[in-house]
Protein backbone atom coordinates (compact mmCIF):
# COMPACT_ATOMS: atom_id res chain seq x y z
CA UNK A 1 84.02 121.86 62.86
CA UNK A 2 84.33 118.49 61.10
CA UNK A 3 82.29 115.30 61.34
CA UNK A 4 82.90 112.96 64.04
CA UNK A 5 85.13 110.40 61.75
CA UNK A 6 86.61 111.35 57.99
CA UNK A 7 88.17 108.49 55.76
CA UNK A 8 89.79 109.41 52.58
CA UNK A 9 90.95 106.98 50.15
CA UNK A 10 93.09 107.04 47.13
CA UNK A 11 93.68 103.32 45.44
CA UNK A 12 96.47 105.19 42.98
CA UNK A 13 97.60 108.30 44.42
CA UNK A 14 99.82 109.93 41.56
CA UNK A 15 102.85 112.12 42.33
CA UNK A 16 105.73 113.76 40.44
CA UNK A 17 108.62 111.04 39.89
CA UNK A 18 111.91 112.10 39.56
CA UNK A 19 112.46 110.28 35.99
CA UNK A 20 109.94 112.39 34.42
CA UNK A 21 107.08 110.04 35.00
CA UNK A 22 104.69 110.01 37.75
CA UNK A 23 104.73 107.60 40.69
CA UNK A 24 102.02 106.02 42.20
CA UNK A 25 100.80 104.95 45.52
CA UNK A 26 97.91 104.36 47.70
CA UNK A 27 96.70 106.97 50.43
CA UNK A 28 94.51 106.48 53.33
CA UNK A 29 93.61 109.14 55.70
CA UNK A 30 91.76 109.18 59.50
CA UNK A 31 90.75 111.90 61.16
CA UNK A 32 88.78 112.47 64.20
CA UNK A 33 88.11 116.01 65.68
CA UNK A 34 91.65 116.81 66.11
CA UNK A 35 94.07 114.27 64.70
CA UNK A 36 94.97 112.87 61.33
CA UNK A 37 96.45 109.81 60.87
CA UNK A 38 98.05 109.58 56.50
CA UNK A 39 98.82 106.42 55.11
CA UNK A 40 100.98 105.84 51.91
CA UNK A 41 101.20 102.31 50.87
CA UNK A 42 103.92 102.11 48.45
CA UNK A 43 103.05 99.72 45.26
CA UNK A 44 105.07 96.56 44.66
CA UNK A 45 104.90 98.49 40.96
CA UNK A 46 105.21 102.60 41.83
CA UNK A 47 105.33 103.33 38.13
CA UNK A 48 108.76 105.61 38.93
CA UNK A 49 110.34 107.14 42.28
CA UNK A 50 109.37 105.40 45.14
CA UNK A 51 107.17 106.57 47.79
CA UNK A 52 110.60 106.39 50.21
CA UNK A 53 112.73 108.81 47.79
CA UNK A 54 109.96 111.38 46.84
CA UNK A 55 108.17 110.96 50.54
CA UNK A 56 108.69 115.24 50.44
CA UNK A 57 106.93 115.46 47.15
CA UNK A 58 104.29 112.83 48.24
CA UNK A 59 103.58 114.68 51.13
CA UNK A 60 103.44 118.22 49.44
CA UNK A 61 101.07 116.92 46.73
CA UNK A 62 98.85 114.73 49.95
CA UNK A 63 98.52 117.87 51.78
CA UNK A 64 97.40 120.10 48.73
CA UNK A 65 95.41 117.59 47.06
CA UNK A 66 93.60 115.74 49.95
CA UNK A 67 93.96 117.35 53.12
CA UNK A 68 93.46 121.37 52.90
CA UNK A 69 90.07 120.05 50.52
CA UNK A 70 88.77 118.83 53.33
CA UNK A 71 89.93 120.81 55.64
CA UNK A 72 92.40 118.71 57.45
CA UNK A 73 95.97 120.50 57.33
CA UNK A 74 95.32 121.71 60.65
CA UNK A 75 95.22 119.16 62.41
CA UNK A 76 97.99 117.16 64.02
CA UNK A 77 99.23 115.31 61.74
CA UNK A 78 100.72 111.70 61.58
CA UNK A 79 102.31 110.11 58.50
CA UNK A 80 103.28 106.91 58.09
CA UNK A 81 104.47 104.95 55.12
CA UNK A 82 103.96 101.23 54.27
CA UNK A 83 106.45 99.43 52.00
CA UNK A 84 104.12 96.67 50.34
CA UNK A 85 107.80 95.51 49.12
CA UNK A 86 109.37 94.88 52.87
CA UNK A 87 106.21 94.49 54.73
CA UNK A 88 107.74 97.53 57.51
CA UNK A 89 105.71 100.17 58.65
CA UNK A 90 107.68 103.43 59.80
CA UNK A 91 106.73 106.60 61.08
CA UNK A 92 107.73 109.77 59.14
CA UNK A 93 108.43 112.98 60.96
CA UNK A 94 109.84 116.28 59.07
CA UNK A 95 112.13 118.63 60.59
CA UNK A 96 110.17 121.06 58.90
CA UNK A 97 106.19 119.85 58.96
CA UNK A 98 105.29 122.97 57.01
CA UNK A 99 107.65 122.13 54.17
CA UNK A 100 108.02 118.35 54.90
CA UNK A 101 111.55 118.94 54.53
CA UNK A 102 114.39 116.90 56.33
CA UNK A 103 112.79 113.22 57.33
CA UNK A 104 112.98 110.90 59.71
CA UNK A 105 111.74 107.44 59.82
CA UNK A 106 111.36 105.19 62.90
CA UNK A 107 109.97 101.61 62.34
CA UNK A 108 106.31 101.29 63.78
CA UNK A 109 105.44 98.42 64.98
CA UNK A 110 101.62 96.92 64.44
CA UNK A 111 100.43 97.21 67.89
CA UNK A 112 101.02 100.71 68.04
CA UNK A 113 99.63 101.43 64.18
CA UNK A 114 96.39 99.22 65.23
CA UNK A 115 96.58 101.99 68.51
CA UNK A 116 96.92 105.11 66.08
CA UNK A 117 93.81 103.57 63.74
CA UNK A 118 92.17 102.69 66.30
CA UNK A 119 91.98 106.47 67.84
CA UNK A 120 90.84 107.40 64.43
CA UNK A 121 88.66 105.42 63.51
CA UNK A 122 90.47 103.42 61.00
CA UNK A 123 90.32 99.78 61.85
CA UNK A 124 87.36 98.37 60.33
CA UNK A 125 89.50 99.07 57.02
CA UNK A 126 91.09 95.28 56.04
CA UNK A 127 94.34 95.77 56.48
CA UNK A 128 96.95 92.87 55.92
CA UNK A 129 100.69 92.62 56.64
């Protein structure tokens, strides 16, 4: 079993892009004992594809990268994305979790992300709209 609290951070995430060069973005994860919360802040500069067009690569290459490392692709799993660009936080569920195939985005608002950090442990992290 895992520690109490995990926080993994990634300041420039890279990922494939679909122009042939990679894009970038920033990752946070939270776990507790049973639940991780993933956080991909899209750049104002990505470098290439966006985090919102390549959000099935991103989370392919999140998962084998960061999470079965440590140990954390069994838990439940929550990802949202950030756009730095439009300030809007939205959940992302797949159709397929395995494959992260076929999402879906709902618009989060900040009480309820300040409510998912909070359950893991995630709030003393500065975060800024």
């Amino acid at each position: 079993m895992m520690k109490e609290r995990v926080h993994i951070w990634e300041q420039r995430f890279l990922y494939p892009g679909f122009t042939g060069r990679p894009g970038h973005c920033q990752v946070n994860i939270f776990a507790n004992e049973e639940l991780a919360v993933v956080v991909l802040q899209d750049q104002d500069d990505h470098g290439s594809t966006s985090v919102t067009n390549a959000i099935e690569v991103v989370a392919a290459e999140v998962k084998r990268r960061l999470l079965i490392p440590h140990g954390l692709d069994q838990y439940r799993l929550i990802w949202v994305h950030w756009s730095r660009v439009d300030r809007v936080l939205s959940r992302v569920e797949f159709a397929d979790p395995e494959r992260f195939q076929n999402p879906s985005w709902r618009f989060l608002p900040w009480e309820e992300f300040t409510s998912l950090l909070e359950e893991v442990g995630g709030l003393e992290v500065r975060w800024s709209t």
